[in-house]
Protein backbone atom coordinates (compact mmCIF):
# COMPACT_ATOMS: atom_id res chain seq x y z
CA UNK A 1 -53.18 -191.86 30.44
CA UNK A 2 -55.59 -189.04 30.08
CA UNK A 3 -56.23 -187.08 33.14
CA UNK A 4 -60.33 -188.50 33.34
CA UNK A 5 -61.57 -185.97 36.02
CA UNK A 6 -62.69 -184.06 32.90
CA UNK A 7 -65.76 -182.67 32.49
CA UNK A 8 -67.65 -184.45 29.65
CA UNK A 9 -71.44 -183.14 28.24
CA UNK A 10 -73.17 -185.90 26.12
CA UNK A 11 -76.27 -184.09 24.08
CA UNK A 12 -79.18 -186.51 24.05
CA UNK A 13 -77.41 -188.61 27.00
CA UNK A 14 -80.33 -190.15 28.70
CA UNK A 15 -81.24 -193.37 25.79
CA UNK A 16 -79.15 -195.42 23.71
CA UNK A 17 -75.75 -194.61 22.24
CA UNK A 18 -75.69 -191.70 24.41
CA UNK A 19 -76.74 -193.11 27.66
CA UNK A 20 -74.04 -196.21 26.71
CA UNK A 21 -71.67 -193.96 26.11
CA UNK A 22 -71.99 -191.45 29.34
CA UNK A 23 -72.56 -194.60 31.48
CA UNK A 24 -69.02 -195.97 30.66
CA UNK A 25 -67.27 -192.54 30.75
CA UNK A 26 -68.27 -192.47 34.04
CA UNK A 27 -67.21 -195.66 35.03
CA UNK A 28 -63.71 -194.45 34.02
CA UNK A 29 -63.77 -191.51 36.24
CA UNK A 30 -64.96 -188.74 33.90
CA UNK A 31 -67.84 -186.33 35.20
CA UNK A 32 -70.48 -186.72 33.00
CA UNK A 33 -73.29 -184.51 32.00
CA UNK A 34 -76.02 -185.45 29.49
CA UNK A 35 -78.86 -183.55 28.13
CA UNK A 36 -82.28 -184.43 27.28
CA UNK A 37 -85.39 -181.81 25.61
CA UNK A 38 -87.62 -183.80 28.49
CA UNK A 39 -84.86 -184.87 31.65
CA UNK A 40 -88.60 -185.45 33.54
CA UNK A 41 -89.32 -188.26 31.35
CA UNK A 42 -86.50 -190.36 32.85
CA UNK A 43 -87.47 -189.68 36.31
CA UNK A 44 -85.25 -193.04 37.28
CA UNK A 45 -82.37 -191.40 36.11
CA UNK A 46 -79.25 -191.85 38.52
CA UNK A 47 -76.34 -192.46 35.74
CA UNK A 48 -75.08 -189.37 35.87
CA UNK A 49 -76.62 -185.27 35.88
CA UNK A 50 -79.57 -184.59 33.12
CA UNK A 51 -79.57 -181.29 31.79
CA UNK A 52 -82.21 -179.77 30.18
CA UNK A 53 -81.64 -178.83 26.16
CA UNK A 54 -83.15 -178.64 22.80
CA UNK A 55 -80.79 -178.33 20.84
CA UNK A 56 -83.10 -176.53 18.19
CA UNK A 57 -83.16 -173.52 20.35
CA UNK A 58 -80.12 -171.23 20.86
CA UNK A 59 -81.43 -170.44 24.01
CA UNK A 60 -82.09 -173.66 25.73
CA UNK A 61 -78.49 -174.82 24.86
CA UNK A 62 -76.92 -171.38 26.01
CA UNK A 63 -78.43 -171.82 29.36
CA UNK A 64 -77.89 -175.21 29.91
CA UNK A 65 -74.25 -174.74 29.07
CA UNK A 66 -74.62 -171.67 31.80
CA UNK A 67 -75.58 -174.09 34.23
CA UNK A 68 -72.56 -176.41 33.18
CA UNK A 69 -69.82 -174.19 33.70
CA UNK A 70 -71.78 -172.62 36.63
CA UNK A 71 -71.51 -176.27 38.25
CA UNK A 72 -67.99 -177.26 36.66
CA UNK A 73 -66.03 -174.00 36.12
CA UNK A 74 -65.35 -175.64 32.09
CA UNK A 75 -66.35 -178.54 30.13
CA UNK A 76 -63.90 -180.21 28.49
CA UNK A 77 -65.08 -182.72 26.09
CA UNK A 78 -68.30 -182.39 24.11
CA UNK A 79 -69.86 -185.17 22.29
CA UNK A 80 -72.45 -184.06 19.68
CA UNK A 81 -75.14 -186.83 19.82
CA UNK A 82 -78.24 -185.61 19.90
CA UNK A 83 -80.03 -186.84 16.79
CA UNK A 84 -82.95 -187.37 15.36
CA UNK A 85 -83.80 -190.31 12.58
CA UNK A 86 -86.13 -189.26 9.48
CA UNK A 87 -87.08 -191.51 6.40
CA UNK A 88 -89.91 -191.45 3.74
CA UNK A 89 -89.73 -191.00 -0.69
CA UNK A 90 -87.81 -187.83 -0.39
CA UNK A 91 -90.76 -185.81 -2.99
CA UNK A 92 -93.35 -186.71 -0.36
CA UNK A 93 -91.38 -185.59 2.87
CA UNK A 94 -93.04 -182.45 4.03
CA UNK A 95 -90.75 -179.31 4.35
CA UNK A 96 -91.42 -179.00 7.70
CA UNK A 97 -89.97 -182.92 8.60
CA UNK A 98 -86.68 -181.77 7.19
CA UNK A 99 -86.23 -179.01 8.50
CA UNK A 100 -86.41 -180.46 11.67
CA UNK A 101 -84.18 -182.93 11.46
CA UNK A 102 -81.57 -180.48 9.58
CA UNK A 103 -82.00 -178.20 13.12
CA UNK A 104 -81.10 -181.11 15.26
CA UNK A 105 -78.94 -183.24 13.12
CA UNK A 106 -77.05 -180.17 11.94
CA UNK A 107 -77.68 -177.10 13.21
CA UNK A 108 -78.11 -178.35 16.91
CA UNK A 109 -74.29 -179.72 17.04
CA UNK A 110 -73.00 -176.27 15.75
CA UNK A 111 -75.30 -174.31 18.75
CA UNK A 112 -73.88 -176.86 21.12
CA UNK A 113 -69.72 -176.55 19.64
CA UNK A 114 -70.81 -172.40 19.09
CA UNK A 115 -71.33 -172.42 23.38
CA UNK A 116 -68.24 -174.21 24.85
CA UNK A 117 -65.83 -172.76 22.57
CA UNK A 118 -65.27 -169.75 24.29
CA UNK A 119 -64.78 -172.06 27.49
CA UNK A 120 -62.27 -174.74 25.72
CA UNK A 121 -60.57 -171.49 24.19
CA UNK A 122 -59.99 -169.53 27.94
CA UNK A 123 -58.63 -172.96 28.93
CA UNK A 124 -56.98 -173.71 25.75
CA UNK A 125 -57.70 -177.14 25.58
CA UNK A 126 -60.87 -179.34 24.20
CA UNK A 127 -62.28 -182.43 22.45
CA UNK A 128 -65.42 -182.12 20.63
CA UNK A 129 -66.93 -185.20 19.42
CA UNK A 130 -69.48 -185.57 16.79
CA UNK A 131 -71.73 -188.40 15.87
CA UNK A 132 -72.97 -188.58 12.65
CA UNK A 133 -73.30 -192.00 10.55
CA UNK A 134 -72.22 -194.76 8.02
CA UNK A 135 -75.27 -193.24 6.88
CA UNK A 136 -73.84 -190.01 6.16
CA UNK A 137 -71.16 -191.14 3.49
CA UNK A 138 -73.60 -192.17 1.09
CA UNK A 139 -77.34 -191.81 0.05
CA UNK A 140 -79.52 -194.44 1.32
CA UNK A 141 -83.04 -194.67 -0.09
CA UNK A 142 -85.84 -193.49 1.70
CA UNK A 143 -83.46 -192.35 4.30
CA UNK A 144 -81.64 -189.77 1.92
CA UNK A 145 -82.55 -186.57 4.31
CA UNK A 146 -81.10 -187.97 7.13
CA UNK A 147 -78.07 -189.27 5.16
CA UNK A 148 -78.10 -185.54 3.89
CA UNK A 149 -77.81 -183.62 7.58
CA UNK A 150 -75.43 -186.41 8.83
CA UNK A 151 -73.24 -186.17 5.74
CA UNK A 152 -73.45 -181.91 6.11
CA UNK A 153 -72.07 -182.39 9.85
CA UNK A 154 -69.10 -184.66 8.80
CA UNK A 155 -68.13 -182.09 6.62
CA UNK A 156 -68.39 -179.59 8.58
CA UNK A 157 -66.13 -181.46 11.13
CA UNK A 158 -63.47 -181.30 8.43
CA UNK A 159 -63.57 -177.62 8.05
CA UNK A 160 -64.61 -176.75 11.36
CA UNK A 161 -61.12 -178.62 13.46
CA UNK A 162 -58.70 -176.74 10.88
CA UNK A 163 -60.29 -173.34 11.89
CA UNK A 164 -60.00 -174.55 15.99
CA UNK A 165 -56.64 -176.27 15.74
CA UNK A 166 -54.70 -173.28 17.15
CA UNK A 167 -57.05 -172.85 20.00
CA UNK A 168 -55.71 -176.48 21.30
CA UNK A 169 -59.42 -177.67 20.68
CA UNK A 170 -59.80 -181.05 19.19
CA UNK A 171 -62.47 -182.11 17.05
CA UNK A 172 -63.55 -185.32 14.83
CA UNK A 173 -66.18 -187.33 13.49
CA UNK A 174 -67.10 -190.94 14.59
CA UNK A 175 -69.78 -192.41 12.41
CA UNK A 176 -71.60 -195.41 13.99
CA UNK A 177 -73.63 -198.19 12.02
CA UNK A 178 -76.69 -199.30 13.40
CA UNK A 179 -76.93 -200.20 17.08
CA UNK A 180 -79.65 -201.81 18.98
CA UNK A 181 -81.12 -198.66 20.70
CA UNK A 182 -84.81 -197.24 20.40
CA UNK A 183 -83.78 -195.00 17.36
CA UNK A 184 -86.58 -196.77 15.62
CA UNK A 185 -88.97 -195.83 17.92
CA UNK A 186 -88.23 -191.72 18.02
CA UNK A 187 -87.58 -191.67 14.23
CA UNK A 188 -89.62 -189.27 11.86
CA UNK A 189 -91.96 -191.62 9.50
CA UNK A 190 -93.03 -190.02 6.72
CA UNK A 191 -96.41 -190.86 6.73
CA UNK A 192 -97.29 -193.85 3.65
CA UNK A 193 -99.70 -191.82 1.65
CA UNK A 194 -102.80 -193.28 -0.06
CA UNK A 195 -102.03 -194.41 -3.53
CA UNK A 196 -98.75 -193.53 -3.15
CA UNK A 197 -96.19 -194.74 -6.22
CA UNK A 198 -93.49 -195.27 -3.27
CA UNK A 199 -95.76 -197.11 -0.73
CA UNK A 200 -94.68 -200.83 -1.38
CA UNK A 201 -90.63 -199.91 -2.06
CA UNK A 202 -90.92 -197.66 1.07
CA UNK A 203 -92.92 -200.10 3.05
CA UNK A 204 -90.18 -203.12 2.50
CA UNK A 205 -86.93 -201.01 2.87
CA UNK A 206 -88.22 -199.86 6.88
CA UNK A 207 -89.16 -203.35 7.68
CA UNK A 208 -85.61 -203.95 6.48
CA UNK A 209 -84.39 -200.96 8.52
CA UNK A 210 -85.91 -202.04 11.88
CA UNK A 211 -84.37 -205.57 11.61
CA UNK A 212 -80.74 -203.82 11.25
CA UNK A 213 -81.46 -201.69 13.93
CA UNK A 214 -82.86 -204.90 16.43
CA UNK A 215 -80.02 -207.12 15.32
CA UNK A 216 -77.08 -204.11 15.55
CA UNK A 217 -74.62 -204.34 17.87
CA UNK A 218 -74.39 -203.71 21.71
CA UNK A 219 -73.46 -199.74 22.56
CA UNK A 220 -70.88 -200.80 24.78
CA UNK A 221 -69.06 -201.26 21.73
CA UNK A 222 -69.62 -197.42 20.26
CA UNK A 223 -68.69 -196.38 24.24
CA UNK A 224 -65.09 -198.40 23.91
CA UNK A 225 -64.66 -196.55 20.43
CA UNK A 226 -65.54 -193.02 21.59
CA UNK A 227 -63.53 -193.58 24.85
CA UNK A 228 -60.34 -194.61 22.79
CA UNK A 229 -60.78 -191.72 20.42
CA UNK A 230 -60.69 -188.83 23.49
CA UNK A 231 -57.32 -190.76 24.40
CA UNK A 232 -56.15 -189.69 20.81
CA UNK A 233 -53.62 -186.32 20.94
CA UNK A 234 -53.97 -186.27 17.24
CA UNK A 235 -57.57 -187.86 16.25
CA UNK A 236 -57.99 -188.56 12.86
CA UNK A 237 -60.79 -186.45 10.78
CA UNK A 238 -62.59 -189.95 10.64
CA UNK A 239 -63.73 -192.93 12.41
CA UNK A 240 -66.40 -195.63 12.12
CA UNK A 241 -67.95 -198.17 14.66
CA UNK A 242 -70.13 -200.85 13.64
CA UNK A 243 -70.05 -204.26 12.09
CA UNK A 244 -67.51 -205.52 9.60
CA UNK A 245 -70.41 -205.08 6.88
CA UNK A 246 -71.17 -201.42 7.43
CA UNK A 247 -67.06 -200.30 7.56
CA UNK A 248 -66.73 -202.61 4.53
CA UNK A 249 -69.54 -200.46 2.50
CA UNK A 250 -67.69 -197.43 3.03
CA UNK A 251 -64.34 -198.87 1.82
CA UNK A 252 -66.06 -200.35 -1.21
CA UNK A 253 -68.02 -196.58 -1.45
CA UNK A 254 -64.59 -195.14 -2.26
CA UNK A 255 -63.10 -197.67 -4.43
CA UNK A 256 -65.94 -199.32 -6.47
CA UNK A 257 -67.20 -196.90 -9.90
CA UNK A 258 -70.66 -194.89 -8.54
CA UNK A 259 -73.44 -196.89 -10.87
CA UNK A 260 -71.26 -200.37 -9.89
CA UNK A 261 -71.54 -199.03 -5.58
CA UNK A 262 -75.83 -198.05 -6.20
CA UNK A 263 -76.67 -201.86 -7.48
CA UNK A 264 -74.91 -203.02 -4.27
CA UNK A 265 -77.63 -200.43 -2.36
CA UNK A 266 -80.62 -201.63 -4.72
CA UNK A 267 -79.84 -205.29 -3.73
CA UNK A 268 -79.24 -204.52 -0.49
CA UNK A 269 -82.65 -202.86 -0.10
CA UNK A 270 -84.34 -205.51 -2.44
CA UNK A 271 -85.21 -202.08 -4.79
């Protein structure tokens, strides 16, 4: 058994897969931290410590990981969750949309893994965690820039844990279907634009979206998965969590021909 007095920070830890995931961590005797851009928001919040971070901001995550090790000494396990959800036709997304969700889908994890490394490295030890999604092996329409910075973080997982391995610093890449959480609610929607070619396509593939997300499964089950994987001495570059359906897409995604794989996608979204 792992020694669980470990110091565990959970980026966007005060909703959904995040707050699931920190809440049973603790309950196994780690000492969790979360972060939030707004920890006033969730002025209830007794889980577990809310630290204040945007993870778009170099700044805000240096000090916040400042006040981590100021309170802790080291963190030892880092779970990159912090996301944010975008969709819309990909030619009428403005620039500004995806860029946004590139800096905290993307660039916010490597801020985040770019602060405790020194700290894992002095202690030579580490597990760094980072959510992306089933979403992320494959483009999904109307959802292809978020498929896009989720798919750029799992590969730079792959990269990334052969350049740390002889630091003793872990690292993988847990990709979770959809969960019932409020992702819907704090997702980008590119607005439906008058006259639009897309708008009927676009407006029938979110409907279709929102009932996956209402009708995923429980996060207690992504908080089992991520708590077996930090038990892992030698994690795997991969792992998935979600229902049968989702890991069975990205089985058929490496088997089935490319053109065969998209008419399982255009069904799927009735395209």
């Amino acid at each position: 058994m792992a020694h669980h007095s470990e110091v565990v920070l959970i980026t966007g830890g005060a909703s959904g897969l995040g707050k699931a995931t920190g809440q049973y961590l603790a309950s196994r005797g780690y000492r969790v931290y979360g972060t939030a851009r707004s920890p006033e928001k969730y002025p209830g919040f007794d889980l577990f410590p809310l630290l204040q971070m945007d993870v778009r901001q170099s700044s805000s995550v240096e000090a916040a990981i400042a006040e981590l090790i100021g309170r802790e000494g080291r963190v030892d396990i880092l779970i990159n969750n912090a996301g944010v959800g975008i969709t819309g036709p990909i030619e009428e997304t403005p620039g500004e949309a995806v860029g946004d969700a590139f800096e905290t889908n993307f660039h916010g994890p490597l801020r985040v893994i770019r602060a405790v490394l020194p700290h894992m490295r002095q202690h030579r030890k580490g597990f760094i965690l980072n959510i992306t999604s089933v979403a992320g092996y494959m483009g999904l329409p109307y959802r292809g820039f978020y498929s896009a910075s989720k798919g750029a973080l799992g590969i730079i997982t792959e990269a990334y844990r052969m350049e740390i391995r002889e630091f003793g610093i872990r690292m993988a890449n847990l990709a979770p279907g959809d969960f019932a959480t409020n992702i819907a609610a704090g997702r980008y929607h590119c607005p439906m634009l008058q006259g639009s070619p897309y708008r009927e396509p676009y407006g029938r593939t979110l409907d279709l979206m929102d009932q996956h997300v209402a009708s995923g499964k429980d996060p207690v089950v992504l908080a089992r998965k991520v708590y077996q994987i930090l038990q892992q001495r030698h994690p795997k570059v991969h792992y998935t969590a979600g229902s049968f359906l989702q890991r069975l897409s990205l089985v058929l995604k490496k088997i089935l021909p490319d053109k065969i794989y998209e008419r399982l996608l255009l069904n799927h979204y009735k395209l």
